[in-house]
PDB file of N, CA and C in Angstrom:
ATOM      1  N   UNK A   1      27.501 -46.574 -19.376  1.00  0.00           N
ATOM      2  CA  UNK A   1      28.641 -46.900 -18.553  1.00  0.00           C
ATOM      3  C   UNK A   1      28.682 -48.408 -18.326  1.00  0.00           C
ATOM      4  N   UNK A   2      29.720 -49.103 -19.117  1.00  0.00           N
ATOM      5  CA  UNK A   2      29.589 -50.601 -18.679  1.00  0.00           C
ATOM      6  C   UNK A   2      29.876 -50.855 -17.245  1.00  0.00           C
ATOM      7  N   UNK A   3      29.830 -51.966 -16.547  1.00  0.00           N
ATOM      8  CA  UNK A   3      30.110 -51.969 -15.317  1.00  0.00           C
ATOM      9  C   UNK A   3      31.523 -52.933 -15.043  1.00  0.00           C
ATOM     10  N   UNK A   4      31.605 -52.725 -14.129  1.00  0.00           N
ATOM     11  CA  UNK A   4      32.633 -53.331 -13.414  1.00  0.00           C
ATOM     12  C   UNK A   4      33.033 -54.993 -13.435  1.00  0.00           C
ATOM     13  N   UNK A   5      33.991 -55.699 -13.991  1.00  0.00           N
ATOM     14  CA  UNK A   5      33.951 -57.668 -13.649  1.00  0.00           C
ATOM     15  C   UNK A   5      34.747 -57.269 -12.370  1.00  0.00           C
ATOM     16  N   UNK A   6      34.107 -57.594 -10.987  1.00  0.00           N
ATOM     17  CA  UNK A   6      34.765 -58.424 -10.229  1.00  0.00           C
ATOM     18  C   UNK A   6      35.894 -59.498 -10.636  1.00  0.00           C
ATOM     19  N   UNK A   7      37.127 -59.385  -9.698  1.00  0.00           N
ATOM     20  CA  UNK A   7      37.709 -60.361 -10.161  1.00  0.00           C
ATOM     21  C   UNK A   7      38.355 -61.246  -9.064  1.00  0.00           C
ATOM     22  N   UNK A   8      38.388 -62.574  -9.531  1.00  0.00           N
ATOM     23  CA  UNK A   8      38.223 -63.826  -8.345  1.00  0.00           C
ATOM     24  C   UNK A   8      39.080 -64.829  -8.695  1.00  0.00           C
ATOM     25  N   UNK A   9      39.063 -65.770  -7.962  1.00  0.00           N
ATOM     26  CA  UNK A   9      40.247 -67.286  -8.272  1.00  0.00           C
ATOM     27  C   UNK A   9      39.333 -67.865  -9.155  1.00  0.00           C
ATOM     28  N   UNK A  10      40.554 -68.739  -9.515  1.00  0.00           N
ATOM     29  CA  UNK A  10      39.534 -70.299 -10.333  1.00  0.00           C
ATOM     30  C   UNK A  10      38.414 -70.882  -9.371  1.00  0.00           C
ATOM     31  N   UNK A  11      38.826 -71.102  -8.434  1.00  0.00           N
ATOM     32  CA  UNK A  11      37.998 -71.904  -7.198  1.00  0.00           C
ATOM     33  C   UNK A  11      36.937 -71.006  -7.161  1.00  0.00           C
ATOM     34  N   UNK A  12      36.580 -69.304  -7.086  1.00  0.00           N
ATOM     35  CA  UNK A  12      35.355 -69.100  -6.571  1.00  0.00           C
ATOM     36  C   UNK A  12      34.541 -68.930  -8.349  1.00  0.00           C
ATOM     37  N   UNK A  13      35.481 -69.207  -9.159  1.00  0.00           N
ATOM     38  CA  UNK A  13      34.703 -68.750  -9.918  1.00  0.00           C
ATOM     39  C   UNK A  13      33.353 -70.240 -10.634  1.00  0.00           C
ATOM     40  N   UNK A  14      34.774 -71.335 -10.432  1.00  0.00           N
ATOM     41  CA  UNK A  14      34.103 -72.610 -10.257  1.00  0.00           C
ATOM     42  C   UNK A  14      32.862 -72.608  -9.188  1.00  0.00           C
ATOM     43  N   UNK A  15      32.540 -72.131  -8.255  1.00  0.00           N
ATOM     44  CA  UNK A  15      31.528 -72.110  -7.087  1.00  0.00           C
ATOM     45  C   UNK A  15      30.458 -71.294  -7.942  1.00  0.00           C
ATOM     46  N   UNK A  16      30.715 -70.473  -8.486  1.00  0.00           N
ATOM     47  CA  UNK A  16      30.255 -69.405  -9.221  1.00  0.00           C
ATOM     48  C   UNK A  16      28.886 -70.047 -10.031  1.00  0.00           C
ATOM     49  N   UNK A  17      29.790 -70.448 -11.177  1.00  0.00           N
ATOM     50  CA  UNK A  17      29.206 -71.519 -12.069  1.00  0.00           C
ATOM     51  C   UNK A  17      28.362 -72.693 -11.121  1.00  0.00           C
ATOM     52  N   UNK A  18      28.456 -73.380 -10.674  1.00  0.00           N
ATOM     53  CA  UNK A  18      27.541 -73.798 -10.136  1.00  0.00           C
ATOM     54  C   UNK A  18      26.797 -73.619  -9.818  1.00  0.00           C
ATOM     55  N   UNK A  19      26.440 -72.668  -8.854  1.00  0.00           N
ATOM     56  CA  UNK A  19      24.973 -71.678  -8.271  1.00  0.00           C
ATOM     57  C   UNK A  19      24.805 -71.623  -9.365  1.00  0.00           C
ATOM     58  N   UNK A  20      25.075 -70.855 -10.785  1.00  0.00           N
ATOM     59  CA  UNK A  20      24.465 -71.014 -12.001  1.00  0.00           C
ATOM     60  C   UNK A  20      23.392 -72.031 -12.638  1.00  0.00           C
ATOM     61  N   UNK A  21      23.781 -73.515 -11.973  1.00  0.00           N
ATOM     62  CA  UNK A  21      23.754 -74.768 -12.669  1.00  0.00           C
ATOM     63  C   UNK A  21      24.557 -75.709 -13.272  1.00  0.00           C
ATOM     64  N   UNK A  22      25.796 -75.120 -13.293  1.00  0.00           N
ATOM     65  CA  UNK A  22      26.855 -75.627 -14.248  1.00  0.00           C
ATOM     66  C   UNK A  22      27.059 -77.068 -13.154  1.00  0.00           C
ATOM     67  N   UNK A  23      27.791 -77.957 -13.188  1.00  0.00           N
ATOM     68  CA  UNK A  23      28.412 -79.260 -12.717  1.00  0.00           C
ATOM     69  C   UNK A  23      30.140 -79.892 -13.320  1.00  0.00           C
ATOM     70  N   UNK A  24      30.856 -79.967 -12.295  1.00  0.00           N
ATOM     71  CA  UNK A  24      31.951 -80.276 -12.913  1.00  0.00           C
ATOM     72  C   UNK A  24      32.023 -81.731 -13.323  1.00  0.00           C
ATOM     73  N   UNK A  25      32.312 -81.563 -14.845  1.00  0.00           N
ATOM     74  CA  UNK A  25      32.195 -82.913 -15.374  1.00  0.00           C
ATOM     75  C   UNK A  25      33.832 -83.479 -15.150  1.00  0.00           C
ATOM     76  N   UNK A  26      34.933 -82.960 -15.610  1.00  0.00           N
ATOM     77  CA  UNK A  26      36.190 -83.721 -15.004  1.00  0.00           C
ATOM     78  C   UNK A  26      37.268 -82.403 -14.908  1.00  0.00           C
ATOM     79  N   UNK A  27      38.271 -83.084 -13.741  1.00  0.00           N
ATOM     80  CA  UNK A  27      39.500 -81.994 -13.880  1.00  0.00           C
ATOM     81  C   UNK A  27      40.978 -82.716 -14.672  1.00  0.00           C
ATOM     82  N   UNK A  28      41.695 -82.289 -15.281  1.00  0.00           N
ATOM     83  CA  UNK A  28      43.069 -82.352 -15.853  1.00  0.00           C
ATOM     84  C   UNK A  28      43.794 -81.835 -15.406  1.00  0.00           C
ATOM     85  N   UNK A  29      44.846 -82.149 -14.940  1.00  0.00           N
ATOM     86  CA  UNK A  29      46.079 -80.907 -13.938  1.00  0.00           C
ATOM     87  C   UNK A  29      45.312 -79.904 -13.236  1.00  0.00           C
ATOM     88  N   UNK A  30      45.259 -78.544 -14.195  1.00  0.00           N
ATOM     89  CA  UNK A  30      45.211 -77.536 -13.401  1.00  0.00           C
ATOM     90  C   UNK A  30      43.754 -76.821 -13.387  1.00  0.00           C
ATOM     91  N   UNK A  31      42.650 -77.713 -14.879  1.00  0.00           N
ATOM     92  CA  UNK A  31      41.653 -77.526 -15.179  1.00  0.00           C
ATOM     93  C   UNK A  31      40.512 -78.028 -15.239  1.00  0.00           C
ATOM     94  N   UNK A  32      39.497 -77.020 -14.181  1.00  0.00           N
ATOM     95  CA  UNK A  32      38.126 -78.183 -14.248  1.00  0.00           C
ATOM     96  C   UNK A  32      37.474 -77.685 -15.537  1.00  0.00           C
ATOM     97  N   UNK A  33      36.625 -78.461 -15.653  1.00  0.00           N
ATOM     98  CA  UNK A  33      35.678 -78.506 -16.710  1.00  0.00           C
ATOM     99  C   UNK A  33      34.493 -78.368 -16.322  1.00  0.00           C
ATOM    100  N   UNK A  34      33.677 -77.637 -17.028  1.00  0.00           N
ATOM    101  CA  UNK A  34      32.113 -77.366 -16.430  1.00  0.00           C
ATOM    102  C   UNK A  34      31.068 -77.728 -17.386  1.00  0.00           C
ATOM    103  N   UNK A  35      30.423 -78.640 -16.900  1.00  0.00           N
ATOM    104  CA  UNK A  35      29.146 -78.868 -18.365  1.00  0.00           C
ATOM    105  C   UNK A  35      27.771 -78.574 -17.371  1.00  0.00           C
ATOM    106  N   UNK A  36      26.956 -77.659 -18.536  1.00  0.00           N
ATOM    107  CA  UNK A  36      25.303 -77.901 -18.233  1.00  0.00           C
ATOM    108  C   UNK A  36      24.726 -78.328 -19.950  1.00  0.00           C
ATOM    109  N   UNK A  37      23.319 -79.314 -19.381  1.00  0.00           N
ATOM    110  CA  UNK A  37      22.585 -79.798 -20.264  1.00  0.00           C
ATOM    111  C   UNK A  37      21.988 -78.677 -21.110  1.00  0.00           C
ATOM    112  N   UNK A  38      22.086 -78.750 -22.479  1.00  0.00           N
ATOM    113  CA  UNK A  38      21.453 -77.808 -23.199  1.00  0.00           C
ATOM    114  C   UNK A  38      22.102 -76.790 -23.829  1.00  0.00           C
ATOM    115  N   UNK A  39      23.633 -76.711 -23.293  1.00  0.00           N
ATOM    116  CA  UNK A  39      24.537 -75.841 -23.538  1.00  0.00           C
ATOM    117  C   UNK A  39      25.645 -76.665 -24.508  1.00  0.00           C
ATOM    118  N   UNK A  40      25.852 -75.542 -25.608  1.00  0.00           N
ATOM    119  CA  UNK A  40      26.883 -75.737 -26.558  1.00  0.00           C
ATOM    120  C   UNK A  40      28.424 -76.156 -25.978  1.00  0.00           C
ATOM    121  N   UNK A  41      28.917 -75.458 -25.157  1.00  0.00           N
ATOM    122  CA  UNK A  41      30.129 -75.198 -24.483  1.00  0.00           C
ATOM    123  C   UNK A  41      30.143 -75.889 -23.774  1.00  0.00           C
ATOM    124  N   UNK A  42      31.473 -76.764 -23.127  1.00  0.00           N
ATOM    125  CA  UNK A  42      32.225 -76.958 -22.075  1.00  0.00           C
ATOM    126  C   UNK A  42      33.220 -75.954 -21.638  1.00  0.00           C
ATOM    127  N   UNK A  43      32.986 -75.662 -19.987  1.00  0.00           N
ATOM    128  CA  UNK A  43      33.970 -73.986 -19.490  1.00  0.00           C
ATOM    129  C   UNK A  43      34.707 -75.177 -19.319  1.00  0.00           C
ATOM    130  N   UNK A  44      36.068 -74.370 -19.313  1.00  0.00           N
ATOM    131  CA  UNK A  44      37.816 -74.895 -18.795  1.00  0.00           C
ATOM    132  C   UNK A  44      37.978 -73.619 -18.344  1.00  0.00           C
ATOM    133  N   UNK A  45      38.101 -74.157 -16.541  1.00  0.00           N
ATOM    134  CA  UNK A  45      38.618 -72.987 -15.604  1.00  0.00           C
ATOM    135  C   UNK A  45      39.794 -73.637 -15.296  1.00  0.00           C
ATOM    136  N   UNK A  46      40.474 -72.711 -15.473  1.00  0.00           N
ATOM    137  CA  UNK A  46      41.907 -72.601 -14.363  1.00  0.00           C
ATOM    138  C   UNK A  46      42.011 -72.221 -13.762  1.00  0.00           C
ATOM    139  N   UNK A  47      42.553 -73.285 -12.190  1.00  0.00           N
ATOM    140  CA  UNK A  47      42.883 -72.898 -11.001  1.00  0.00           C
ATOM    141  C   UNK A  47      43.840 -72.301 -10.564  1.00  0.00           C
ATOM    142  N   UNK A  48      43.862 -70.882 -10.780  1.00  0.00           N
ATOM    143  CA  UNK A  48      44.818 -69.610 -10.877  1.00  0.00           C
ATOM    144  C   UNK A  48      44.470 -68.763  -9.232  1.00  0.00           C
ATOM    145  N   UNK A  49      45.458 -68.388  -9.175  1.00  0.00           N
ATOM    146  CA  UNK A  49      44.669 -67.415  -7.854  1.00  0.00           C
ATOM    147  C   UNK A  49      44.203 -66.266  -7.981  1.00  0.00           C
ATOM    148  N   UNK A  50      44.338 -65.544  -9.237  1.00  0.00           N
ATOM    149  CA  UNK A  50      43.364 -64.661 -10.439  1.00  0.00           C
ATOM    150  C   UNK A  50      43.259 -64.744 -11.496  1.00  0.00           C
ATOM    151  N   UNK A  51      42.002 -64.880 -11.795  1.00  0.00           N
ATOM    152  CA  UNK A  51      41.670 -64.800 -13.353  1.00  0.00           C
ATOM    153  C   UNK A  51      41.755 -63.956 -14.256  1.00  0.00           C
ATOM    154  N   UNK A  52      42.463 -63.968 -15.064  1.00  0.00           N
ATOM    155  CA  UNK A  52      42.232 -62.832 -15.729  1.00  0.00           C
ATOM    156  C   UNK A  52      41.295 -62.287 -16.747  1.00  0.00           C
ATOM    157  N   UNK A  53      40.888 -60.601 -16.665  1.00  0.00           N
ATOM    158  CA  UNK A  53      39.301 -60.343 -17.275  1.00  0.00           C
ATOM    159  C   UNK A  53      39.028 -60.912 -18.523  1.00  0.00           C
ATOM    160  N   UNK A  54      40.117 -60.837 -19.405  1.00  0.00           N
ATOM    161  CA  UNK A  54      39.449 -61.634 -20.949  1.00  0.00           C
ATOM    162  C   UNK A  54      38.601 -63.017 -21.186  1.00  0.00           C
ATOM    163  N   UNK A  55      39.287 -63.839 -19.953  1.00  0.00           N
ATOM    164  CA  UNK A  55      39.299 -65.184 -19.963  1.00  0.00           C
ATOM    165  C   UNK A  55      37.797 -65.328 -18.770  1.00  0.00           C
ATOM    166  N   UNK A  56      37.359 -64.388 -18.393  1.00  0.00           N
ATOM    167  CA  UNK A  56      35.991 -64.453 -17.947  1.00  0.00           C
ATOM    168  C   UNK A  56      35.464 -63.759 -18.305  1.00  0.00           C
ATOM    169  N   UNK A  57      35.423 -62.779 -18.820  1.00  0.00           N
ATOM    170  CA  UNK A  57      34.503 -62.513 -20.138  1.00  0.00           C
ATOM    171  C   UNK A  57      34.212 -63.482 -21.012  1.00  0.00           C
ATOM    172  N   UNK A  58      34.929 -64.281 -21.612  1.00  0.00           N
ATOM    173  CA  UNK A  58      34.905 -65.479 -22.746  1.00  0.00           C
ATOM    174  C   UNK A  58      33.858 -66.227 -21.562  1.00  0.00           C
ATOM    175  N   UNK A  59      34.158 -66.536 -20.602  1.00  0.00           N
ATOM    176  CA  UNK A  59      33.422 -67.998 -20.000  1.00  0.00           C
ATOM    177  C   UNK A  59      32.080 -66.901 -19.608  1.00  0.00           C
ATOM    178  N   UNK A  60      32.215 -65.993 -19.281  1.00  0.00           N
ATOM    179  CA  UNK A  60      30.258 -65.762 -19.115  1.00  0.00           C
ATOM    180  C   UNK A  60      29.717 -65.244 -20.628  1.00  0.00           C
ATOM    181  N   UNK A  61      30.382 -65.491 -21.413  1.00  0.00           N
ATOM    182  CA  UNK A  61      29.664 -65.024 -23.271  1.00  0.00           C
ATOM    183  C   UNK A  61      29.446 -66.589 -23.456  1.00  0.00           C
ATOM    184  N   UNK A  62      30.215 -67.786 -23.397  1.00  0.00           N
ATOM    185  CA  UNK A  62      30.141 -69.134 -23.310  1.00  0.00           C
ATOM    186  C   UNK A  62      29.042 -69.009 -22.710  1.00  0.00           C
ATOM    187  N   UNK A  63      28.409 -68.592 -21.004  1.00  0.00           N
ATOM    188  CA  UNK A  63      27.632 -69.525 -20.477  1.00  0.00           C
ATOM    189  C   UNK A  63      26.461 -68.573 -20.215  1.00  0.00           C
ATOM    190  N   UNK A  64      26.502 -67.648 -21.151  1.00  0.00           N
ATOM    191  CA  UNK A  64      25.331 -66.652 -21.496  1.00  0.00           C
ATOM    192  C   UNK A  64      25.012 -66.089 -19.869  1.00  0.00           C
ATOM    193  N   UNK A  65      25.229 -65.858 -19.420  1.00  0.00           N
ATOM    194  CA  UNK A  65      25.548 -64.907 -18.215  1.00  0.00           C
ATOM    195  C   UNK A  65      26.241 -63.497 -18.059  1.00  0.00           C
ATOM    196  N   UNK A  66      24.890 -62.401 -17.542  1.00  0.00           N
ATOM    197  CA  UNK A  66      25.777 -60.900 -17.749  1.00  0.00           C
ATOM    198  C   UNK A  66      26.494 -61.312 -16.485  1.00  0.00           C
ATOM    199  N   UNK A  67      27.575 -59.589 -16.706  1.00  0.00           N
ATOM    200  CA  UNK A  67      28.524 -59.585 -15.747  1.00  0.00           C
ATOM    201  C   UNK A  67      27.898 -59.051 -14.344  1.00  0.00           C
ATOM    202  N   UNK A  68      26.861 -58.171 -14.420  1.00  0.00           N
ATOM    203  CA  UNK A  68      26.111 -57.998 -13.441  1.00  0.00           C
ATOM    204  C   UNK A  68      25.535 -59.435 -12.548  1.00  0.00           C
ATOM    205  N   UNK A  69      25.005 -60.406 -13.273  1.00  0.00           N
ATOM    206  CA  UNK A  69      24.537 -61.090 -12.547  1.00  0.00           C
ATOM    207  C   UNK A  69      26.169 -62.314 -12.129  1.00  0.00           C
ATOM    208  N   UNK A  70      27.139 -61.679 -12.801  1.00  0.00           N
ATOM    209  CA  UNK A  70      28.194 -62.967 -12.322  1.00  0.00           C
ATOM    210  C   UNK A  70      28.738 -62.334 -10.709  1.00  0.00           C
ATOM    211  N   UNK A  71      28.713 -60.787 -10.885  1.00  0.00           N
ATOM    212  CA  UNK A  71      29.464 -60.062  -9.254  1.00  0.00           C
ATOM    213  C   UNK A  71      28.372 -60.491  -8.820  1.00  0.00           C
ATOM    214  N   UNK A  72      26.761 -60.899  -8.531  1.00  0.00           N
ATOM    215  CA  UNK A  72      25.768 -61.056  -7.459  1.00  0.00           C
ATOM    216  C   UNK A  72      25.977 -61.931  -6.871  1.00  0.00           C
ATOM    217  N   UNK A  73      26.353 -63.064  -7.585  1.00  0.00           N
ATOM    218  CA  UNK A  73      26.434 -64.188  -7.280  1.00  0.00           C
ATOM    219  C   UNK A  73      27.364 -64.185  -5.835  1.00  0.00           C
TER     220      UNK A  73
END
C-alpha cells in the first residue's frame, strides 16, 4: 500500500526542504531555488498556495527524500 503525499504551499514546502538541509540559493518572480552541496539538482519551487502531487514527487525523487519522511517533517 503506497502511502499518502501530504499536500502543502510553496512556502511550507520551501521550510520543508530546509529542515532537510537544502538553502535558498535565489528567487525569480514566483520561484525559489534550492541548492545543497553534493547534490546534482537545483529544486524550483513555486509559490503556489498548492502544490501539485506530480511536481513534488519530482522534487523529493530530485532530493532523494521518501514521501514518508517528507509528511514527518
Amino acid at each position: 500500500m503506497s502511502v499518502k503525499l501530504k499536500l502543502c504551499s510553496g512556502a511550507e514546502t520551501v521550510k520543508k526542504f530546509q529542515r532537510k538541509g537544502w538553502s535558498i540559493s535565489r528567487q525569480k518572480g514566483s520561484h525559489v531555488m534550492l541548492i545543497k552541496k553534493g547534490y546534482l539538482y537545483t529544486l524550483s519551487v513555486p509559490q503556489h498556495k498548492e502544490l501539485g502531487i506530480g511536481l513534488v514527487r519530482k522534487l523529493l525523487r530530485q532530493a532523494q527524500i521518501s514521501i514518508e519522511e517528507f509528511n514527518e517533517i
